[in-house]
Protein backbone atom coordinates (compact mmCIF):
# COMPACT_ATOMS: atom_id res chain seq x y z
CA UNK A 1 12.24 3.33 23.85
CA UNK A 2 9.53 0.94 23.28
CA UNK A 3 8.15 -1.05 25.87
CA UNK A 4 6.14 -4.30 24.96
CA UNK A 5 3.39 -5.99 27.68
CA UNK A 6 3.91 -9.58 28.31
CA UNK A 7 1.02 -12.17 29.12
CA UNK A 8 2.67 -13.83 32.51
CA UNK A 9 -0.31 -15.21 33.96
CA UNK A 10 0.74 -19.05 33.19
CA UNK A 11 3.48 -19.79 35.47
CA UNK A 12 4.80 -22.71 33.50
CA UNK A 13 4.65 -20.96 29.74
CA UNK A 14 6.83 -21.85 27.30
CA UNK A 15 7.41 -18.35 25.94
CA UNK A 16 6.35 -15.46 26.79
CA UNK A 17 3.24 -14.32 24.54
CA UNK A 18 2.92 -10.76 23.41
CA UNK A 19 -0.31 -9.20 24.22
CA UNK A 20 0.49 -5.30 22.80
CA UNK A 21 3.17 -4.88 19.73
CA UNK A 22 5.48 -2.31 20.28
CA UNK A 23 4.85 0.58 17.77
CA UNK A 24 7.17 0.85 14.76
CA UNK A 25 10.02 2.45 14.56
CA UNK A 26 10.62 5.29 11.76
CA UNK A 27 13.12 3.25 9.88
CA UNK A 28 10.40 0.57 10.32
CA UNK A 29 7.98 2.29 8.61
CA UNK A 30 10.38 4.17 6.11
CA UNK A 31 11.65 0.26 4.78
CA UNK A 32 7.97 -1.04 4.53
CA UNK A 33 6.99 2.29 2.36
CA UNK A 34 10.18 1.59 0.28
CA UNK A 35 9.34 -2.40 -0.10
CA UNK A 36 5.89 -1.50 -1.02
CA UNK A 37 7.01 1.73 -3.45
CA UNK A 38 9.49 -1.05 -4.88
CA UNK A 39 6.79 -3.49 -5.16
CA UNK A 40 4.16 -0.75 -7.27
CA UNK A 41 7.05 0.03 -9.46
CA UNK A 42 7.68 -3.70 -10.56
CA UNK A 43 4.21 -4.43 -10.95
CA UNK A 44 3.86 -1.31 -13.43
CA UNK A 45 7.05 -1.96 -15.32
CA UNK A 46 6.64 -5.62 -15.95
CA UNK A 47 3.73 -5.93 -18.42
CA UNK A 48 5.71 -3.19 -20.35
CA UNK A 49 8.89 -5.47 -20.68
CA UNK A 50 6.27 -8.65 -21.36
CA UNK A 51 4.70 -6.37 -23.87
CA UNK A 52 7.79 -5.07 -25.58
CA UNK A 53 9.35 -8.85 -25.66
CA UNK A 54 6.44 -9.96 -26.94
CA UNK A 55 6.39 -7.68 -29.85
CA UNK A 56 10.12 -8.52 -30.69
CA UNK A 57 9.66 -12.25 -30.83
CA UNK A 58 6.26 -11.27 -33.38
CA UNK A 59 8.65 -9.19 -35.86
């Protein structure tokens, strides 16, 4: 269970302020590696589909 500290020092704070992040959680990290895999894949794929609709609108 993670457990986040709290800055409480200002008795009249509208919100509370994070002072340490709570570490992430497995499925945390898992999603970002997946979003950023995603991400690599799209940015390889796309000049190949620019390139290959490029080439059919030339012939």
């Amino acid at each position: 269970m993670a457990v986040r500290v709290f800055d409480l020092t200002e008795p009249q704070a509208h919100g509370l302020t994070v002072v340490e992040a709570a570490p992430r959680r497995r499925q945390d990290v898992r999603r970002l590696k997946r979003r950023w895999a995603i991400y690599g894949l799209l940015s390889l794929v796309a000049p190949f589909l620019v390139a290959v609709a490029a080439i059919g609108v030339v012939r």
